[in-house]
Protein backbone atom coordinates (compact mmCIF):
# COMPACT_ATOMS: atom_id res chain seq x y z
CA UNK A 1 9.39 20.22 18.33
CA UNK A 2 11.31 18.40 16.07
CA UNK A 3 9.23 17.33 13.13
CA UNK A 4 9.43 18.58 9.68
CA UNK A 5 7.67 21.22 8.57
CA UNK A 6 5.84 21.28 5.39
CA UNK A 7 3.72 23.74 4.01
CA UNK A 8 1.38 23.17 1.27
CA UNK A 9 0.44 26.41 -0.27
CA UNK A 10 -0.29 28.24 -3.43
CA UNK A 11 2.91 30.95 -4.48
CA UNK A 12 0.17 33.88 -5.95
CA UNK A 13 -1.74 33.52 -2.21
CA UNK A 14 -0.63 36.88 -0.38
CA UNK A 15 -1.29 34.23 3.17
CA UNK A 16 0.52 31.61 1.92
CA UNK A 17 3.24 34.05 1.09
CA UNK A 18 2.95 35.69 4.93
CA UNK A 19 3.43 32.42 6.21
CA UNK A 20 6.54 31.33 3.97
CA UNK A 21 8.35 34.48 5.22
CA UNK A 22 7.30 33.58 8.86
CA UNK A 23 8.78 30.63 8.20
CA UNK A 24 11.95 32.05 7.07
CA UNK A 25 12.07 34.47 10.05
CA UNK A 26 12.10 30.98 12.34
CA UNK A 27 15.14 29.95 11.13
CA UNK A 28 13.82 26.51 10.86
CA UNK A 29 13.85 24.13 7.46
CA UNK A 30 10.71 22.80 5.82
CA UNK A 31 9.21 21.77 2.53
CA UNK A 32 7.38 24.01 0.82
CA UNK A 33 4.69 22.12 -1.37
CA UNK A 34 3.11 24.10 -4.19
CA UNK A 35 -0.02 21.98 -4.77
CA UNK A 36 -0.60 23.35 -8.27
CA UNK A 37 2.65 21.60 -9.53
CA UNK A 38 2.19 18.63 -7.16
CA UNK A 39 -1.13 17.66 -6.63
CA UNK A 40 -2.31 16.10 -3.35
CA UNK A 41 -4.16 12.89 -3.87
CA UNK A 42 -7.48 12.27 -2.18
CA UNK A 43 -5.62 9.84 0.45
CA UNK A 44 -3.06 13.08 1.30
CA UNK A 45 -6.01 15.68 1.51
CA UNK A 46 -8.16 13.10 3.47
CA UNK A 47 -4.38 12.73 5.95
CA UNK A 48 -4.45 16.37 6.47
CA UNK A 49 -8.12 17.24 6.87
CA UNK A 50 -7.42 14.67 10.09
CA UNK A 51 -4.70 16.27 10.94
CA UNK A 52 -5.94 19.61 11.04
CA UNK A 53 -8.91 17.98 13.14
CA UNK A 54 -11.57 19.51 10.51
CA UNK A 55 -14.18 18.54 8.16
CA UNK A 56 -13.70 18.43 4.47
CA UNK A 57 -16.25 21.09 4.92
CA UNK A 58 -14.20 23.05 7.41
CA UNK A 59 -11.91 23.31 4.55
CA UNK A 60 -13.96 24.40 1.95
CA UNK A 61 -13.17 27.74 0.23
CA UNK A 62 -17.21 28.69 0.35
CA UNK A 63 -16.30 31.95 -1.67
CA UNK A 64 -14.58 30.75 -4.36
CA UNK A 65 -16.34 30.89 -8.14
CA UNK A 66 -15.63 26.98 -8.40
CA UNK A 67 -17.91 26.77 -5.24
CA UNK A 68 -20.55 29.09 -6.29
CA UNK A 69 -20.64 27.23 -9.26
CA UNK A 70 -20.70 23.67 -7.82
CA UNK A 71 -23.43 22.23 -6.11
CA UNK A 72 -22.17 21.30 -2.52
CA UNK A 73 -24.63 21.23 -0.47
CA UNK A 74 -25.30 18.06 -1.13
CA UNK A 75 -21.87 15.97 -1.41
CA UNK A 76 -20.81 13.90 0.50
CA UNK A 77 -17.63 14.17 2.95
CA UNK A 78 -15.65 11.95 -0.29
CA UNK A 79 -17.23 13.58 -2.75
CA UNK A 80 -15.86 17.11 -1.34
CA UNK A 81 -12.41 15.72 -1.05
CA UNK A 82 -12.61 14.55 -4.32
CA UNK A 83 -13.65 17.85 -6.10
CA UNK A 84 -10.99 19.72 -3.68
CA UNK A 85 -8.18 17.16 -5.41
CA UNK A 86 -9.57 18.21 -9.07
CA UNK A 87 -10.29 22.16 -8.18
CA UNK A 88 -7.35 22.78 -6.03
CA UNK A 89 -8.39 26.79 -5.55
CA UNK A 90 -11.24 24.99 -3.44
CA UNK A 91 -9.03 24.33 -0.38
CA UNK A 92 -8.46 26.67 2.50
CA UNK A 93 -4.75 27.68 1.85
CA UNK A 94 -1.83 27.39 3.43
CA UNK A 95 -2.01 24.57 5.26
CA UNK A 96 0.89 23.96 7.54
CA UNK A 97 2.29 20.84 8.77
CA UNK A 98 4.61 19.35 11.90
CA UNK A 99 4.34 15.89 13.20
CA UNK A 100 0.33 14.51 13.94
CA UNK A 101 -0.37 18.27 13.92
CA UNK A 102 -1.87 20.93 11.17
CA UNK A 103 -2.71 24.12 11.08
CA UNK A 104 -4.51 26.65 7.83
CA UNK A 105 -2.66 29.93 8.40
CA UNK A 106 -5.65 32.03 7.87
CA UNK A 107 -3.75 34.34 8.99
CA UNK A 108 -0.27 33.45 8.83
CA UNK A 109 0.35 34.01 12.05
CA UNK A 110 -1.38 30.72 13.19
CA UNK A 111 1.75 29.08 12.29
CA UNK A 112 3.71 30.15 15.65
CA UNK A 113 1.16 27.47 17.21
CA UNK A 114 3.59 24.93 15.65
CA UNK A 115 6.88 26.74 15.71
């Protein structure tokens, strides 16, 4: 494959740090995208929720405090993506991209799939 590579992850995530030194193992550039600093817009999240081939609610951290706190039973597929833009912890994490393909690396090793 020759795509770029870009992984959007959070740096204090122990997975997201698995997968950054898998990627460094590979030998192969990409972008590393801490969301925290720069934030995905809905359009982005709603591009790489198709991309991984997943609901919004695939991607849902369900176990997160934000979540237990939230109501979200009841939103809509827009109205997830929406709250996952403003409560970024709310996102399954890393997610890993190459070409028309995505991948969360939960765990990190899922990221050989696009090696």
């Amino acid at each position: 494959m020759s795509d770029k590579i870009t992984i959007y992850q959070k740096p204090t995530c122990s997975k997201c740090r698995g997968t950054l030194a898998i990627l460094d193992d590979s030998g192969q550039e990409y972008e590393s995208v801490n969301y925290y600093e720069t934030p995905l817009t809905v359009d982005k999240l709603r591009e790489l929720i198709q991309k991984l081939n997943l609901t919004a609610r695939d991607v849902l951290r369900q176990d997160e405090p934000a979540a237990r706190d939230l109501d979200l039973n009841t939103v809509s597929e827009d109205e997830l993506i929406k709250l996952m833009v403003e409560n970024p912890d709310l996102m399954q994490r890393p997610i890993v991209v190459r070409g028309d393909k995505a991948k969360i690396c939960r765990p990190p090793e899922n990221v050989q799939e696009l090696l």
